[in-house]
N, C-alpha and C. Protein backbone atom coordinates (compact mmCIF):
# COMPACT_ATOMS: atom_id res chain seq x y z
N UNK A 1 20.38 29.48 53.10
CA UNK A 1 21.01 30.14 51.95
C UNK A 1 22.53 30.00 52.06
N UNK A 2 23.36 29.16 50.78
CA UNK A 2 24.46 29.57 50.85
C UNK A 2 25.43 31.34 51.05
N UNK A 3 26.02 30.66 51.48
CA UNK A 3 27.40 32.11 51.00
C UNK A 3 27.34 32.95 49.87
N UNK A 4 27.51 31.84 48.57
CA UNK A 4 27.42 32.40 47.55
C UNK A 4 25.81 33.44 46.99
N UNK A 5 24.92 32.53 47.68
CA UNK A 5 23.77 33.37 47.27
C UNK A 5 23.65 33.85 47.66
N UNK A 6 23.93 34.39 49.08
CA UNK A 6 23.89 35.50 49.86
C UNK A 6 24.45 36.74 49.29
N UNK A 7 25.73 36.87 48.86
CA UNK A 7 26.81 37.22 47.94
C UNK A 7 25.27 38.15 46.89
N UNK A 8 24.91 37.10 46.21
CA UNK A 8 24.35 37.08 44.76
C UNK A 8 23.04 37.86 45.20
N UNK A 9 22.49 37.96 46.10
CA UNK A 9 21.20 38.53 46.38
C UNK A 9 21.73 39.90 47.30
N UNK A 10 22.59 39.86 47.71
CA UNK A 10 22.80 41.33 48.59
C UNK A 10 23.40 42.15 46.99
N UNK A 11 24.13 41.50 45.83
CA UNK A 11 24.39 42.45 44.32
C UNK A 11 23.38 43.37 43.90
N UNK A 12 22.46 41.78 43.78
CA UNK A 12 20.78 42.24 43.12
C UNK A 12 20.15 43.19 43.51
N UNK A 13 19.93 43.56 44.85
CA UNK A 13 19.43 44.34 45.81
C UNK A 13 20.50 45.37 45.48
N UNK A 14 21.67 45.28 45.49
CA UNK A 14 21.91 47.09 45.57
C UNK A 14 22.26 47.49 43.84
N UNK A 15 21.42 46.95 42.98
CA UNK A 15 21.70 47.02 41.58
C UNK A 15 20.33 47.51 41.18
N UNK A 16 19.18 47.39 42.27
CA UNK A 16 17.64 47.78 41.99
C UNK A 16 17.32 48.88 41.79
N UNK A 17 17.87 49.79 41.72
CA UNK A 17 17.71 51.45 41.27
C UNK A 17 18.84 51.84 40.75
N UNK A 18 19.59 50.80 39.98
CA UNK A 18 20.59 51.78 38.68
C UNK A 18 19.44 51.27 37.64
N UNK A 19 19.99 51.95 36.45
CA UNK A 19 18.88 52.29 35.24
C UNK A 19 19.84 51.92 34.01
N UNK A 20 19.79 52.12 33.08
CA UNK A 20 20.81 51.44 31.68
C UNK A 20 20.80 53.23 31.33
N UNK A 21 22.33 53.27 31.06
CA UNK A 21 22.54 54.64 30.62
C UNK A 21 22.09 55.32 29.38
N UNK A 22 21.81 56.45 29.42
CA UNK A 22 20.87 57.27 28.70
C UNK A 22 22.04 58.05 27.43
N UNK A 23 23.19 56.98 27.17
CA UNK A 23 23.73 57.66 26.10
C UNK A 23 24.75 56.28 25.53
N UNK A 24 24.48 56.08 24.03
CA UNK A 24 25.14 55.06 23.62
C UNK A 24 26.29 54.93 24.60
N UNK A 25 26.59 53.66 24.71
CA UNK A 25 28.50 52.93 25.22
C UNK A 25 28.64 52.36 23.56
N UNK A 26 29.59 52.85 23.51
CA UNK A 26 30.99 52.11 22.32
C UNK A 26 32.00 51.79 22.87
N UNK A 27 32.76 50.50 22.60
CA UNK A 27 34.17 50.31 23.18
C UNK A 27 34.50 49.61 22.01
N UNK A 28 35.61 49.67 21.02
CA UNK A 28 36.50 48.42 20.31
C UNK A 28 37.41 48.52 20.79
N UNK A 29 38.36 47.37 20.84
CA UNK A 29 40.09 47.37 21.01
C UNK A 29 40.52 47.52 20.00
N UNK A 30 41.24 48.88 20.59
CA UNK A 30 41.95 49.43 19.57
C UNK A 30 41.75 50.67 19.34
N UNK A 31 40.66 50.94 19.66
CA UNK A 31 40.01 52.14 19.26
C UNK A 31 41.10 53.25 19.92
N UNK A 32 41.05 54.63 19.78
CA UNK A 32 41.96 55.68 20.53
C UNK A 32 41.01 55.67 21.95
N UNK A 33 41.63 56.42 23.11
CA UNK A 33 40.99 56.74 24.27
C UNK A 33 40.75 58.18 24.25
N UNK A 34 40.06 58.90 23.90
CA UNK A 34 39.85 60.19 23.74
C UNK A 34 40.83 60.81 25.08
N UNK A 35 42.06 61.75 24.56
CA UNK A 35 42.40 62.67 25.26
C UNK A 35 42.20 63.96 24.83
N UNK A 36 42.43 64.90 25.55
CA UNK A 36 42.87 65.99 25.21
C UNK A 36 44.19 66.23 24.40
N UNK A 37 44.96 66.06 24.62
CA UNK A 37 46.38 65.42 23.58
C UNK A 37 47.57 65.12 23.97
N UNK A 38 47.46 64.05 23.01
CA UNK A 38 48.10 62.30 23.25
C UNK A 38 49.33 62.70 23.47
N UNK A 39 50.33 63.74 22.49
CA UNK A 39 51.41 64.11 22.58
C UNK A 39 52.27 64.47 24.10
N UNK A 40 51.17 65.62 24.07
CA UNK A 40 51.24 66.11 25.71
C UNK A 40 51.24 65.17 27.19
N UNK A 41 50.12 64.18 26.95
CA UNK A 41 50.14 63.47 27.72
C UNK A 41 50.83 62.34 27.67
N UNK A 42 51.82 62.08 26.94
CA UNK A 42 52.56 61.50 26.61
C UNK A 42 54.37 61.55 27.07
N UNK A 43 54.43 62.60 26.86
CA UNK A 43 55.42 63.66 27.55
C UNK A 43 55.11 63.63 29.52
N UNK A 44 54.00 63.96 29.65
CA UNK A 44 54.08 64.30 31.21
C UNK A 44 54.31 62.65 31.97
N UNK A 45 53.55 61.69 31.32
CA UNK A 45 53.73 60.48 31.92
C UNK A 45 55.15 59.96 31.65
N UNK A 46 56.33 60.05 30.42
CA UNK A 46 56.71 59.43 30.73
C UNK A 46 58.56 60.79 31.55
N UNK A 47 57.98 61.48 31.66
CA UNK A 47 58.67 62.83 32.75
C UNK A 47 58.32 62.22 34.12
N UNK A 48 57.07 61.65 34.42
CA UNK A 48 57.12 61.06 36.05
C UNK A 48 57.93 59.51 35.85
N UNK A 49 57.79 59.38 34.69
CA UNK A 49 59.32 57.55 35.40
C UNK A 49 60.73 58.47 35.51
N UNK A 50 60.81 59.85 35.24
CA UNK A 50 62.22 60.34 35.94
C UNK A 50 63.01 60.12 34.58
N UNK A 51 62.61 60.26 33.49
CA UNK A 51 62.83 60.67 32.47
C UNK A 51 63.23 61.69 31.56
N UNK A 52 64.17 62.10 30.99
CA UNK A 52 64.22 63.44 30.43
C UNK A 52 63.37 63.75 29.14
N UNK A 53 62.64 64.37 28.97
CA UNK A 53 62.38 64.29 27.66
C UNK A 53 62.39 65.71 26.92
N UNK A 54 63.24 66.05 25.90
CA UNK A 54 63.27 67.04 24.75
C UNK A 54 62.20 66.64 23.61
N UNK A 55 61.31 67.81 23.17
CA UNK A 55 60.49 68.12 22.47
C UNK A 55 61.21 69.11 21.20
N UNK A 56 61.07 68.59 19.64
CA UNK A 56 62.10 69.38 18.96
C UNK A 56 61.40 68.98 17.55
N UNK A 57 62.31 69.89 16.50
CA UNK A 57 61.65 69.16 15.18
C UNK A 57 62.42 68.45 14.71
N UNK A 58 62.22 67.58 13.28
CA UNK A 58 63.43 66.68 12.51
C UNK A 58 64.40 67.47 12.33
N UNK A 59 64.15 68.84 11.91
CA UNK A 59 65.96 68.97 11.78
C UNK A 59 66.95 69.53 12.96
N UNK A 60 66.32 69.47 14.18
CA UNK A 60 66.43 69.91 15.44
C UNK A 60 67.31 68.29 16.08
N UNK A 61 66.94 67.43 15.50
CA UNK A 61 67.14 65.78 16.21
C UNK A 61 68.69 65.75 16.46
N UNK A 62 69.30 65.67 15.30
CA UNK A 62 70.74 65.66 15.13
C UNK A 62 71.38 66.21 16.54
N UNK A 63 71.24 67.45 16.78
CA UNK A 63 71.62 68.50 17.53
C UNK A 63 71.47 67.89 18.97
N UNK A 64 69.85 67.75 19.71
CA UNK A 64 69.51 67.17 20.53
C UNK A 64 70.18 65.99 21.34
N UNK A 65 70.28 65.05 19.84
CA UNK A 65 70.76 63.62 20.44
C UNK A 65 72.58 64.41 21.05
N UNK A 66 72.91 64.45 20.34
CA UNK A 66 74.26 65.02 20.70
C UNK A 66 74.81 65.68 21.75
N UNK A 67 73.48 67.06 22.31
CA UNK A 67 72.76 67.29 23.50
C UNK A 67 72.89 66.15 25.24
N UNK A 68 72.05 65.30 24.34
CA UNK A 68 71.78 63.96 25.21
C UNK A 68 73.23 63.28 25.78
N UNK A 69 73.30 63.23 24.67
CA UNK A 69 74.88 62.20 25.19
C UNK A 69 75.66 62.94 25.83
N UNK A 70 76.74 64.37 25.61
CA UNK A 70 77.03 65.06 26.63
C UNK A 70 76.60 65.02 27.66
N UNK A 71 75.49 65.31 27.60
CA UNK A 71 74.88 65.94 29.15
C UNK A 71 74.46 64.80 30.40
N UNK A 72 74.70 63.80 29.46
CA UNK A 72 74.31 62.34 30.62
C UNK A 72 76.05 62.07 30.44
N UNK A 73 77.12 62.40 30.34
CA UNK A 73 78.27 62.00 30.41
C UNK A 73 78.54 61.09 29.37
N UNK A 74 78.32 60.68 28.33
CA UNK A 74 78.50 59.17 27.70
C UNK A 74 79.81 60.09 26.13
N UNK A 75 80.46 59.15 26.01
CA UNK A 75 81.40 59.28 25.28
C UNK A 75 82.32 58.12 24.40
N UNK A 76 81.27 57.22 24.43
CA UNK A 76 81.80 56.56 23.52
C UNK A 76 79.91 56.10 22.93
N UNK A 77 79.30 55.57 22.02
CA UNK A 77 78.03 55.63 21.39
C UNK A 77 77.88 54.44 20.39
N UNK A 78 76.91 53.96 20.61
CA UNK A 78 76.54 52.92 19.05
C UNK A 78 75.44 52.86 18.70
N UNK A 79 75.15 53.21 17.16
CA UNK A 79 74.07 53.29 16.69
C UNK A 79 73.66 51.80 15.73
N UNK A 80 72.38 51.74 16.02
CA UNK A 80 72.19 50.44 15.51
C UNK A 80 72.25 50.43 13.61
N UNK A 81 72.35 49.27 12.57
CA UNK A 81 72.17 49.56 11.18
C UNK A 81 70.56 49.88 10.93
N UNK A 82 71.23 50.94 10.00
CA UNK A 82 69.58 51.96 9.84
C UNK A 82 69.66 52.88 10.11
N UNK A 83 70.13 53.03 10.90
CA UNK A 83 70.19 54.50 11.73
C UNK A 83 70.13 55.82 11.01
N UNK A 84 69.51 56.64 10.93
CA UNK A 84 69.69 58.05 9.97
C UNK A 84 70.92 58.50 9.36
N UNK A 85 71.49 58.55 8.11
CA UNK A 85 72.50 59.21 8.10
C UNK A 85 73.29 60.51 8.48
N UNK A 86 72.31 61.48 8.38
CA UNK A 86 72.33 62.66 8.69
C UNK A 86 72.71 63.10 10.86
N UNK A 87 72.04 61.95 11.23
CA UNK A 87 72.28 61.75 12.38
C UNK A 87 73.63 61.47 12.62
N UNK A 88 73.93 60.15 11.89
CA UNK A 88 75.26 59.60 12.06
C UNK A 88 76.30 60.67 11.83
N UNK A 89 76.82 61.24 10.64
CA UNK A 89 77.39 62.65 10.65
C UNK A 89 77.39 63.41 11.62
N UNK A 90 76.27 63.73 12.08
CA UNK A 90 76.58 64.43 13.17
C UNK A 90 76.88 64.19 14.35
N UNK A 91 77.25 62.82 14.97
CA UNK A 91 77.87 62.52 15.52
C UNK A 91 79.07 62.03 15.81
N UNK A 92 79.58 61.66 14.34
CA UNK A 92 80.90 61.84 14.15
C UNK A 92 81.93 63.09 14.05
N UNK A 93 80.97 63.79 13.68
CA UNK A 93 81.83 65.33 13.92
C UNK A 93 81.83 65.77 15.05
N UNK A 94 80.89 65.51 16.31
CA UNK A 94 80.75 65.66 17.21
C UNK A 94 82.26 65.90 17.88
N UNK A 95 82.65 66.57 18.97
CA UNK A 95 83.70 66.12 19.66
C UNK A 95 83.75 65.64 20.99
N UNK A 96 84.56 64.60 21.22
CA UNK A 96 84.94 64.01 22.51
C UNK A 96 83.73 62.97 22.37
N UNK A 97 83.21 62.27 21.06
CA UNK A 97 82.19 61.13 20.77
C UNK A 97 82.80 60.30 19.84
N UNK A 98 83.08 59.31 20.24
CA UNK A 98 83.25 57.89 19.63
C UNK A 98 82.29 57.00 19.04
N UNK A 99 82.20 56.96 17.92
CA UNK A 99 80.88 56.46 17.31
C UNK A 99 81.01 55.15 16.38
N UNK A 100 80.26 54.11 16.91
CA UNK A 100 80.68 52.54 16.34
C UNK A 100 78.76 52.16 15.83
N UNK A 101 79.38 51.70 14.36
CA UNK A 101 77.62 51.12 14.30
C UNK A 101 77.69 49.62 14.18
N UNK A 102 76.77 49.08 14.58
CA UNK A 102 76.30 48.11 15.17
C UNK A 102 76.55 46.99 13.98
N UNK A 103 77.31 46.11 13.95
CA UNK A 103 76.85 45.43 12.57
C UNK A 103 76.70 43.64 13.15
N UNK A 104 76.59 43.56 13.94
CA UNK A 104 75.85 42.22 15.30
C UNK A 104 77.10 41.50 14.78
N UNK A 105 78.54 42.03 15.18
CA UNK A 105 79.43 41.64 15.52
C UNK A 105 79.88 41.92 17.26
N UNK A 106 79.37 43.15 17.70
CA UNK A 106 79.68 43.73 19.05
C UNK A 106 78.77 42.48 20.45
N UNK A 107 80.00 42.01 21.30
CA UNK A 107 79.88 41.41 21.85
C UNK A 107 79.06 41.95 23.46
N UNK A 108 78.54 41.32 23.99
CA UNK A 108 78.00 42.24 25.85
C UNK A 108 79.05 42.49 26.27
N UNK A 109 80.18 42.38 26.20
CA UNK A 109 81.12 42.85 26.64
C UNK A 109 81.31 44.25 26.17
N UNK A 110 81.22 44.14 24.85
CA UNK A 110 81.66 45.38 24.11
C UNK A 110 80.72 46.31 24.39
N UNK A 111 79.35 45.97 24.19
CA UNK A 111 78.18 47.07 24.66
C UNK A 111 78.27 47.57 26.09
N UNK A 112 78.71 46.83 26.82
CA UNK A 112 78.70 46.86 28.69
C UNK A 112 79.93 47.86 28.78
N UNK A 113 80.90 47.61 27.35
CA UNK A 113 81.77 49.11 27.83
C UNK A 113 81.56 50.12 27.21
N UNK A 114 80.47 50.53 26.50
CA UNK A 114 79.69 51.70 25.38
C UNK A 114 79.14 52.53 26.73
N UNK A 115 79.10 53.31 26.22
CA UNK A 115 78.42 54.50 27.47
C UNK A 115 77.02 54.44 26.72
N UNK A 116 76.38 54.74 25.32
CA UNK A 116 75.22 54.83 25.23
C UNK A 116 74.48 54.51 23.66
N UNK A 117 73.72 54.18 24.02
CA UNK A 117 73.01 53.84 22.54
C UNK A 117 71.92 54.62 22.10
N UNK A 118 71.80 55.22 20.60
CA UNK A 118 70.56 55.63 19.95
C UNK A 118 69.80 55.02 19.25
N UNK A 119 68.45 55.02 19.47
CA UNK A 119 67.52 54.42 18.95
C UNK A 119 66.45 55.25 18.32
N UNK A 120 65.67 54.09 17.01
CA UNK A 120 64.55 54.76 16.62
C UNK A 120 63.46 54.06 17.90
N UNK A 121 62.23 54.49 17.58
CA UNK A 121 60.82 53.46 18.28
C UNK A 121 59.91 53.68 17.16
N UNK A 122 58.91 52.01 17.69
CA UNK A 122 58.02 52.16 16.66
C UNK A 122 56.62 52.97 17.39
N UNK A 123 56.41 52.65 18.52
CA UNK A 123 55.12 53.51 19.46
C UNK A 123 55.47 53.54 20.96
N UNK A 124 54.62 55.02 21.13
CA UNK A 124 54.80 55.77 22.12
C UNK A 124 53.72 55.68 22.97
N UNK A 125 53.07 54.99 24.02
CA UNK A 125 51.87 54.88 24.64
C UNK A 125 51.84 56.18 25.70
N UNK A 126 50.90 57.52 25.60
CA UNK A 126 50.58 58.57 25.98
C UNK A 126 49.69 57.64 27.94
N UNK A 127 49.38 57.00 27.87
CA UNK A 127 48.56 56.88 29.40
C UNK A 127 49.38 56.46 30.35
N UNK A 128 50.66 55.44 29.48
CA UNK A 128 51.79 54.57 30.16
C UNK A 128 52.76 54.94 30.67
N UNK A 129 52.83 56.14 29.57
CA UNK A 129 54.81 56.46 29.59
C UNK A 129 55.24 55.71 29.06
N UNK A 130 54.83 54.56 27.93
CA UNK A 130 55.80 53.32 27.68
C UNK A 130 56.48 53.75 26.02
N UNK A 131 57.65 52.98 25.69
CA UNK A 131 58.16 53.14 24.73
C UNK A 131 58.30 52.11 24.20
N UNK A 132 58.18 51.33 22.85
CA UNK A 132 57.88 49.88 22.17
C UNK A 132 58.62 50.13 21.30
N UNK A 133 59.54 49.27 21.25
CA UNK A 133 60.63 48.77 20.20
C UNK A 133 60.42 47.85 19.45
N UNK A 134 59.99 47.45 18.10
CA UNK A 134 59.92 46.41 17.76
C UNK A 134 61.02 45.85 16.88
N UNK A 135 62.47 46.53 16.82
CA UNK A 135 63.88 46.37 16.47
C UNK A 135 63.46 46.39 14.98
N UNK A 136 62.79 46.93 14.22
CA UNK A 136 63.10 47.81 12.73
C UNK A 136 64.22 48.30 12.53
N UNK A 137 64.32 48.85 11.20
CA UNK A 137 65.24 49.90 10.91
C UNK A 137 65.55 50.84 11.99
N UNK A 138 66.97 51.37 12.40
CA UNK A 138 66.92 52.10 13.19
C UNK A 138 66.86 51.79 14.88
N UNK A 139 66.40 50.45 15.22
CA UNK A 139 66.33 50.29 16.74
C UNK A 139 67.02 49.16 17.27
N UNK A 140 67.28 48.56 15.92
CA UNK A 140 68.94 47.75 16.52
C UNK A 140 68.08 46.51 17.08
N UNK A 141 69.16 45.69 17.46
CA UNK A 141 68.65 44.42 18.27
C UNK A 141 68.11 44.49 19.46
N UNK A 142 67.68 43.58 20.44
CA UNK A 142 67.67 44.05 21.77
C UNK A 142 68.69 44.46 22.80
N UNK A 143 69.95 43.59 22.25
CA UNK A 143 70.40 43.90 23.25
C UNK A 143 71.20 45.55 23.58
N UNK A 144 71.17 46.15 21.89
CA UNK A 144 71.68 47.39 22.28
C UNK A 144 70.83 48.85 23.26
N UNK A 145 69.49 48.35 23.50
CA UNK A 145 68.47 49.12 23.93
C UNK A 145 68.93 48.80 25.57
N UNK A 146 69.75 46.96 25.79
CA UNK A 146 69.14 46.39 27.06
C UNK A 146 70.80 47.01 28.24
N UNK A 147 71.87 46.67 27.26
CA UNK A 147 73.18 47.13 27.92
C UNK A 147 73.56 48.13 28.34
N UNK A 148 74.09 48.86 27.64
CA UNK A 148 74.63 50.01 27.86
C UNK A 148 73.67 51.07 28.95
N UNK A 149 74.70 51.67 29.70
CA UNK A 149 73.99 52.26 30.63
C UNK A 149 73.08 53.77 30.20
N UNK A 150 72.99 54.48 28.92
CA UNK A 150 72.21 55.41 28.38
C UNK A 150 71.43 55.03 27.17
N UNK A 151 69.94 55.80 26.96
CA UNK A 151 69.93 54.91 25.93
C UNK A 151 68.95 56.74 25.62
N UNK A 152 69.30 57.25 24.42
CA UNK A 152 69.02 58.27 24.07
C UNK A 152 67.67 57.80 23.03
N UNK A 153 66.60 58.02 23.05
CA UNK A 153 65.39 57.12 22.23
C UNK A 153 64.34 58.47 21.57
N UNK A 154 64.56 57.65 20.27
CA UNK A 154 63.89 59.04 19.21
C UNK A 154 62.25 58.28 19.47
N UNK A 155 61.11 59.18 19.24
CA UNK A 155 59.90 58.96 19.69
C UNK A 155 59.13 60.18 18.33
N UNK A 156 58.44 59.99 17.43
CA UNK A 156 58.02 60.89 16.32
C UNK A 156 56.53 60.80 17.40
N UNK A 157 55.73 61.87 17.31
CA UNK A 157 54.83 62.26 17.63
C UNK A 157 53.80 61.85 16.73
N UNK A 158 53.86 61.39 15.58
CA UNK A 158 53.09 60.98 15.18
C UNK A 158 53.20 59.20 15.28
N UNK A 159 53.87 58.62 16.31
CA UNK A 159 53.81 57.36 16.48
C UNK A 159 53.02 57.27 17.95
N UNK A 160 52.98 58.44 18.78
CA UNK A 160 52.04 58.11 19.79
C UNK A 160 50.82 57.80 19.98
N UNK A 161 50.05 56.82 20.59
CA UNK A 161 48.81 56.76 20.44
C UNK A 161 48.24 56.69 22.07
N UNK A 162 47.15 56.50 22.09
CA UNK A 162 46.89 56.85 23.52
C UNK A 162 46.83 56.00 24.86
N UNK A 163 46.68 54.71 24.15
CA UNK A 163 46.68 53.02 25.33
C UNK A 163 47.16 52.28 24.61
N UNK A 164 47.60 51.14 25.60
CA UNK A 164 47.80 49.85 25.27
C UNK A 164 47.66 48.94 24.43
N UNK A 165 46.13 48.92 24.90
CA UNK A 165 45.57 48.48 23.16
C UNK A 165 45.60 48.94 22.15
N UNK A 166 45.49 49.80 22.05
CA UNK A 166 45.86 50.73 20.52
C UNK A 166 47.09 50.58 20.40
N UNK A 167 48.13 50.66 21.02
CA UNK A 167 49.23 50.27 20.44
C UNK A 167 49.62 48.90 19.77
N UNK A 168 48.91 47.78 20.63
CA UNK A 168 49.35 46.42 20.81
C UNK A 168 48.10 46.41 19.23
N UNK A 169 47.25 47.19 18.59
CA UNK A 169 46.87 46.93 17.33
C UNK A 169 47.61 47.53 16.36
N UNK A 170 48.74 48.53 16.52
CA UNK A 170 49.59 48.94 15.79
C UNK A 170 50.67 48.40 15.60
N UNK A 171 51.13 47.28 16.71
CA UNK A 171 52.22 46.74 16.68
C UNK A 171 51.82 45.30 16.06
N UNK A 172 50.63 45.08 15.59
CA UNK A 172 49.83 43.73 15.02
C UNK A 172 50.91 42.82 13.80
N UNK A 173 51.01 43.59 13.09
CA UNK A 173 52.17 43.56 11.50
C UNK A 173 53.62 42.95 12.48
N UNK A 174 53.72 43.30 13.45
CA UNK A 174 55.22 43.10 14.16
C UNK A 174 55.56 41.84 14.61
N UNK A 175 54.13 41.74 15.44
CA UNK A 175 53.81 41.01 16.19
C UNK A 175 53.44 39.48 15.14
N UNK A 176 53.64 39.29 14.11
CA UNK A 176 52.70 38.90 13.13
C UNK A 176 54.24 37.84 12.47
N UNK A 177 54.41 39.09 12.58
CA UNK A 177 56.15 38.86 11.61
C UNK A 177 56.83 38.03 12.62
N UNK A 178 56.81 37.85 13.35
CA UNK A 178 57.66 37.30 14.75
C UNK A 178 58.63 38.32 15.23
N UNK A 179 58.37 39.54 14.96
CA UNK A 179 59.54 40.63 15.66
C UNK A 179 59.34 40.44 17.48
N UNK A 180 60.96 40.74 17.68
CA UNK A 180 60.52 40.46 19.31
C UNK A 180 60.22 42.06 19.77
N UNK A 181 59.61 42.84 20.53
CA UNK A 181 58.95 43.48 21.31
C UNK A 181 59.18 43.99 22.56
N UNK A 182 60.15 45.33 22.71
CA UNK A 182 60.89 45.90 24.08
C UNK A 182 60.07 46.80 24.49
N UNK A 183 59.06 46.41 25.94
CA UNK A 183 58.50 47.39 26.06
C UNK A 183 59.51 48.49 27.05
N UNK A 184 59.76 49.72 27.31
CA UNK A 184 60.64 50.44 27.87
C UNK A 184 59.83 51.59 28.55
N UNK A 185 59.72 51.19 30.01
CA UNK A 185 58.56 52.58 30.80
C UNK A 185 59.59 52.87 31.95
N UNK A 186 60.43 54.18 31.52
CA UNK A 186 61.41 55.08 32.19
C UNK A 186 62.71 54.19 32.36
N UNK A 187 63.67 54.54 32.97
CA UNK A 187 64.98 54.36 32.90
C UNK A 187 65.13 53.15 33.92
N UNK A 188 65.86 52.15 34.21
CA UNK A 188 65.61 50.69 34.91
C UNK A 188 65.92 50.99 35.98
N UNK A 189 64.77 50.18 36.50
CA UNK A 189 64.62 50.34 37.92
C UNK A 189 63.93 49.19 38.72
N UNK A 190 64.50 48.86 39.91
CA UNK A 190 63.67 47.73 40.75
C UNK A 190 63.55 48.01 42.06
N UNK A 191 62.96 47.53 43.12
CA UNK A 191 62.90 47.73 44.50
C UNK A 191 62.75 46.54 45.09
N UNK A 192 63.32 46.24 46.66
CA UNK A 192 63.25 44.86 47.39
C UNK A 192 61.89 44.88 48.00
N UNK A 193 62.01 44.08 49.03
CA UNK A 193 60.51 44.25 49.78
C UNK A 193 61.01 45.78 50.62
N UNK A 194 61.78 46.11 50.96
CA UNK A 194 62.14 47.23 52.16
C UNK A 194 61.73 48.17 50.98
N UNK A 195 61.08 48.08 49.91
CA UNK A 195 61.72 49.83 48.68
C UNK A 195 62.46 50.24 48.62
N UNK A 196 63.29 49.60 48.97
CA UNK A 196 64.92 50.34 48.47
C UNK A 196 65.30 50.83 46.86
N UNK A 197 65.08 51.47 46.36
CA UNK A 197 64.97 51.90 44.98
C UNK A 197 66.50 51.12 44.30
N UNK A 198 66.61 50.34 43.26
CA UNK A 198 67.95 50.08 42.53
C UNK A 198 67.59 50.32 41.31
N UNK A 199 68.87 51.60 40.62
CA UNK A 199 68.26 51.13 39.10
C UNK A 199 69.50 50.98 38.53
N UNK A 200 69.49 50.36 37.12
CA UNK A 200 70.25 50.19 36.20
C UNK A 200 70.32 48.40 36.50
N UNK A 201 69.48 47.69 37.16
CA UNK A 201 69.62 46.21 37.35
C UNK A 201 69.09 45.71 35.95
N UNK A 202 68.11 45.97 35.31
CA UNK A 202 67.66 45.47 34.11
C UNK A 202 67.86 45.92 32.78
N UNK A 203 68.30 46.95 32.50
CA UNK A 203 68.74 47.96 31.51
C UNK A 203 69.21 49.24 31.51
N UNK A 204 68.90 50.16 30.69
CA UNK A 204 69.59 51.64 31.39
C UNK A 204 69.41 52.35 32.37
N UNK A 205 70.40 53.09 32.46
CA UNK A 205 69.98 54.01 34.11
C UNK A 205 69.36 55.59 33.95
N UNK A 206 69.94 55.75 32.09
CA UNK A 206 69.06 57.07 32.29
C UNK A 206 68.30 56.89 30.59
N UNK A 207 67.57 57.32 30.98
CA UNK A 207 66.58 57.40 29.72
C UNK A 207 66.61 59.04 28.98
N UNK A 208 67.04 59.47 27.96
CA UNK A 208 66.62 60.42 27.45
C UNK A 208 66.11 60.31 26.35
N UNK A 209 64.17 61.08 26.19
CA UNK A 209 63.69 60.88 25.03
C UNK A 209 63.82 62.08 24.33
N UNK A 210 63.88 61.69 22.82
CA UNK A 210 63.82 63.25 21.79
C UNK A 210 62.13 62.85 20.86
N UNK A 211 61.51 63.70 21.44
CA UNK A 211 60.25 63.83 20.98
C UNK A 211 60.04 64.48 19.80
N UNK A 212 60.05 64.05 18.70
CA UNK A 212 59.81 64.75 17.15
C UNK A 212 58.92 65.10 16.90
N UNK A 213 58.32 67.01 16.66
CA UNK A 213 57.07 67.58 16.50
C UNK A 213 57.04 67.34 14.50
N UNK A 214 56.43 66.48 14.42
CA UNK A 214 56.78 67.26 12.46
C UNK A 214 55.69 67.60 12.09
């Protein structure tokens, strides 16, 4: 007897007393993953990449982001075209905030000296912690998500869904269009072979999300 059949007959043998389960299996891609809720679990996963995340309503956002940027130090800001108006106002009145919008004249230079950028997202993956940009209205190019060392990121609760796949079927239309696709799971970070933790090597160093209940 080969290897392989050896392999193949010691399977068989310990597969001789399972039985075919006694309650339909369904699986599509795409389908949701039944949680308890997506929101919630959405929040706690992406709080373990060391994440901040505020939970608030739409007319709470304004306030928040403004919140954000203080409190991570950033003082100068660029919002991508699109961006909410109502937002924008309020960050111009803001004080001790410098506020430039994006009109893909701003060079890496210029972003590399921005303290922080606001963004919309299009989905929120609840199992991942991940955040998906597909640069719409509101989320700017890539590179304003990829430079600057803060990146303050609006997340509507009703854009979360629960996996991967379900997202990657929501992002189908995007994906379709040729939009390019930032996936973002916690604030940047890498390690050598020793684990030496480095972050801010690939993009921002602090992540703050504003989670929109509406």
């Amino acid at each position: 007897m080969s290897a392989r059949e050896d392999v193949l007959a010691r399977v068989r043998a310990s597969l001789t007393d399972v039985t075919e389960p006694d309650w339909p299996v369904a699986w599509a891609y795409g389908a949701p993953t039944p949680m308890t809720d997506v929101v919630d679990r959405f929040e706690e996963t992406v709080t373990d990449y060391k994440a901040t995340v505020v939970r608030c309503s739409a007319a709470q956002v304004p306030g928040q982001v403004v919140r954000g940027l203080t409190g991570t130090g950033a003082r100068t800001v660029v919002l991508p075209a699109g961006a909410d108006e109502q937002l924008r106002r309020a960050l111009e009145m803001a004080a001790d905030l410098s506020v430039r919008v994006d009109d893909g004249s701003l060079t890496a230079a210029d972003l590399d000296a921005t303290d922080a950028v606001v963004t919309a997202s299009s989905v929120g993956i609840a199992e991942t912690g991940t955040i998906v940009l597909d640069h719409g209205p509101g989320q700017g190019r890539r590179a304003l998500s990829l430079v600057p060392d803060r990146h303050i990121c609006l997340v509507r609760a009703a854009d979360v869904v629960s996996d991967v796949p379900e997202a990657v079927t929501r992002l189908a239309d995007s994906v379709r269009a040729g939009s390019p696709l930032t996936w973002i799971s916690g604030p940047s970070a890498t390690s050598d072979i020793e684990l030496s933790r480095v972050e801010g090597v690939h993009g921002p160093r602090h992540l703050w999300v504003i989670l929109i209940d509406e």
